[in-house]
C-alpha atoms as a PDB file:
ATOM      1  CA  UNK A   1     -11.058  63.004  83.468  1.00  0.00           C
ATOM      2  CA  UNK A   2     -10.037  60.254  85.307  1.00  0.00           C
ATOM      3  CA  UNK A   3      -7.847  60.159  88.239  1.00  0.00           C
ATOM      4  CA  UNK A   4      -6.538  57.328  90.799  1.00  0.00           C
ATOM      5  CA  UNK A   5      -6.291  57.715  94.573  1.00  0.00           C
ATOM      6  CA  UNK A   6      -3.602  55.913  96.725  1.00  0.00           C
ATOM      7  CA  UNK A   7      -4.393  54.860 100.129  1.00  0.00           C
ATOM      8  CA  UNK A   8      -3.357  52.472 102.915  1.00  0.00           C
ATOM      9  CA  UNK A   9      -5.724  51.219 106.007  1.00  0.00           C
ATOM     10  CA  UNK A  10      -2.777  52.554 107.821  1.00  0.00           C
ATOM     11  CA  UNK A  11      -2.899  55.747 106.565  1.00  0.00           C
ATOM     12  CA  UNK A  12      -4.004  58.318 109.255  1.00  0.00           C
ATOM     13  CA  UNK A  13      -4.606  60.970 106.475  1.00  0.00           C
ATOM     14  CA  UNK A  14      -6.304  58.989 103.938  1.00  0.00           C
ATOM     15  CA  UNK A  15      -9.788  59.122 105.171  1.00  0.00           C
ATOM     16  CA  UNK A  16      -9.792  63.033 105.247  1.00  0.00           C
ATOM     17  CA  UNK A  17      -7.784  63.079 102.388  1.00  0.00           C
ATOM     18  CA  UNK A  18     -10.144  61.078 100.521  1.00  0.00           C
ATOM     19  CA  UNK A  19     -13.332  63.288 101.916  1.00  0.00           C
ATOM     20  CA  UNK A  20     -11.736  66.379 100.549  1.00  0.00           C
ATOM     21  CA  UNK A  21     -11.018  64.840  97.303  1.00  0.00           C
ATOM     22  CA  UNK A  22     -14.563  63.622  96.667  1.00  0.00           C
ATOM     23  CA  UNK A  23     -15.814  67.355  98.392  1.00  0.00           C
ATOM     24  CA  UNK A  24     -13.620  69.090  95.792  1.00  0.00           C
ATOM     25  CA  UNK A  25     -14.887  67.041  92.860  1.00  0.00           C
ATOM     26  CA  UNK A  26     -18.162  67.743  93.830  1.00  0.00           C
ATOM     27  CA  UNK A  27     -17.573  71.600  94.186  1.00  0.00           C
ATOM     28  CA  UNK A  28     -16.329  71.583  90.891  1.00  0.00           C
ATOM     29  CA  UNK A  29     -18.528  70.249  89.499  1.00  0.00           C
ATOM     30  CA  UNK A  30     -16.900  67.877  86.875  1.00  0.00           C
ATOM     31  CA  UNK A  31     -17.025  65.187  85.434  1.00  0.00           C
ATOM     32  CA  UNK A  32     -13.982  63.357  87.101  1.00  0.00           C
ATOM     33  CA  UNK A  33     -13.942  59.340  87.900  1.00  0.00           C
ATOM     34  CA  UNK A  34     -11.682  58.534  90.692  1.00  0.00           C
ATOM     35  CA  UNK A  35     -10.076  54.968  90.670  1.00  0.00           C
ATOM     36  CA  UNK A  36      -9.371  54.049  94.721  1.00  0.00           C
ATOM     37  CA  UNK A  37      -6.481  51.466  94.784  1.00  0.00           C
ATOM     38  CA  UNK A  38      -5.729  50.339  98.227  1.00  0.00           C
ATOM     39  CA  UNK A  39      -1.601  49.936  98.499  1.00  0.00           C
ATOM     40  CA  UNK A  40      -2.111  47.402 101.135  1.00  0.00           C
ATOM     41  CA  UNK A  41      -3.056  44.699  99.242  1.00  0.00           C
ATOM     42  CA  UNK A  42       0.013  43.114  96.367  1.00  0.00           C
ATOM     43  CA  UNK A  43      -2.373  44.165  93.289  1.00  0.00           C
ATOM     44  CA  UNK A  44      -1.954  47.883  95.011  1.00  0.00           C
ATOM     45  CA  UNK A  45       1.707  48.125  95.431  1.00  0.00           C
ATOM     46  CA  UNK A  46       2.460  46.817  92.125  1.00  0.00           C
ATOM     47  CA  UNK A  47       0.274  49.436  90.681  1.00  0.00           C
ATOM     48  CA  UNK A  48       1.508  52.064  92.898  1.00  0.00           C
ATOM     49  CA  UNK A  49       5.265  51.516  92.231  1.00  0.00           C
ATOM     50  CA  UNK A  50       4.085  51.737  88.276  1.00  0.00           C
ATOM     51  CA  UNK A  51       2.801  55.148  88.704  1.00  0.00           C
ATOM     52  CA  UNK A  52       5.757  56.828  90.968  1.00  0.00           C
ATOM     53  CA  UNK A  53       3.511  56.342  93.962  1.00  0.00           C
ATOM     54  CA  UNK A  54       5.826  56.350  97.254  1.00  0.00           C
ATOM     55  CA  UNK A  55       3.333  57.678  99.712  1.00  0.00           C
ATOM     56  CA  UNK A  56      -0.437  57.591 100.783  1.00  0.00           C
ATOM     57  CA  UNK A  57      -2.506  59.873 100.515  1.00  0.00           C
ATOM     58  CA  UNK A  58      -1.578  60.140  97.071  1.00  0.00           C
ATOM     59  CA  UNK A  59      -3.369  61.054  93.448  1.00  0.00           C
ATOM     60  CA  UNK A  60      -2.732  60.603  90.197  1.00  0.00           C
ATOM     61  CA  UNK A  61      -3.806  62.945  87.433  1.00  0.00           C
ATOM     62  CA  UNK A  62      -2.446  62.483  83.616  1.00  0.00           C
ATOM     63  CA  UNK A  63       1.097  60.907  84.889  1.00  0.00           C
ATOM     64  CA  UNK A  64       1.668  63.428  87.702  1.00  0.00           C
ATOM     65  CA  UNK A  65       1.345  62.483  91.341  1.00  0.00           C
ATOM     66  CA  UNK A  66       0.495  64.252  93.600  1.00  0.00           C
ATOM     67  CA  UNK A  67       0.653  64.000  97.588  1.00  0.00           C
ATOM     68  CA  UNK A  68      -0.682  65.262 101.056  1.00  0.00           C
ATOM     69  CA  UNK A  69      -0.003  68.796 100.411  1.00  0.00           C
ATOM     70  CA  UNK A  70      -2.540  68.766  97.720  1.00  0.00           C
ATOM     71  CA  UNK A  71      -4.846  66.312  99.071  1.00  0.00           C
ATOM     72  CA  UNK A  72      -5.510  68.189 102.413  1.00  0.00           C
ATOM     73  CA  UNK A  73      -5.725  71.687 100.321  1.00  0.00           C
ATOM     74  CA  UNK A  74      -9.142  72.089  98.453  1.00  0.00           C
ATOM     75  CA  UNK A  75      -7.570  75.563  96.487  1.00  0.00           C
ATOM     76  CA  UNK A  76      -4.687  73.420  95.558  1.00  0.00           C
ATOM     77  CA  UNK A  77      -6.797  70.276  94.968  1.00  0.00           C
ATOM     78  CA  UNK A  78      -9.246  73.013  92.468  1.00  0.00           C
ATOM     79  CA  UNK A  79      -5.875  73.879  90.581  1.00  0.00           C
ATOM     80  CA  UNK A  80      -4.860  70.785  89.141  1.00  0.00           C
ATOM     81  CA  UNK A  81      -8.414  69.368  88.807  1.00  0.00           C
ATOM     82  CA  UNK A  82      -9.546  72.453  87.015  1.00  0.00           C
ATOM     83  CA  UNK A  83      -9.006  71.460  83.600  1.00  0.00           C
END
């Protein structure tokens, strides 16, 4: 599976955001690729206004974003990576 992170060097959340992520992935135990697109930069807001993105932290999994509240939460994190 292959999924895309959104984050900002402003971001207060994205660091932890991003070390739960990787934790989760790791837990699992799967084989999931995550794609880290910086919105700071042009190249990342153009992408991140393709996908829906409005906010950092935010992840993409098969056209679906999804924000904090999932990012921060391992269990909810597990559900939608568990596939």
């Amino acid at each position: 599976m292959n999924v895309t992170f959104f984050k900002s060097k402003d971001c207060p959340q994205c660091p932890r955001a991003q070390q739960v992520l990787e934790e989760t992935i790791e837990e699992l135990g799967a084989d999931i690729s995550v794609r880290y697109v910086d919105i700071s930069t042009q190249d990342g807001r153009i992408e991140a206004l393709n996908n829906m993105v409005m906010n950092t932290p935010s992840l993409v999994v098969e056209e679906e974003v999804y924000g904090k509240d999932y990012l921060l939460d391992k269990s909810r994190l597990k559900e939608i990576l568990a596939v």
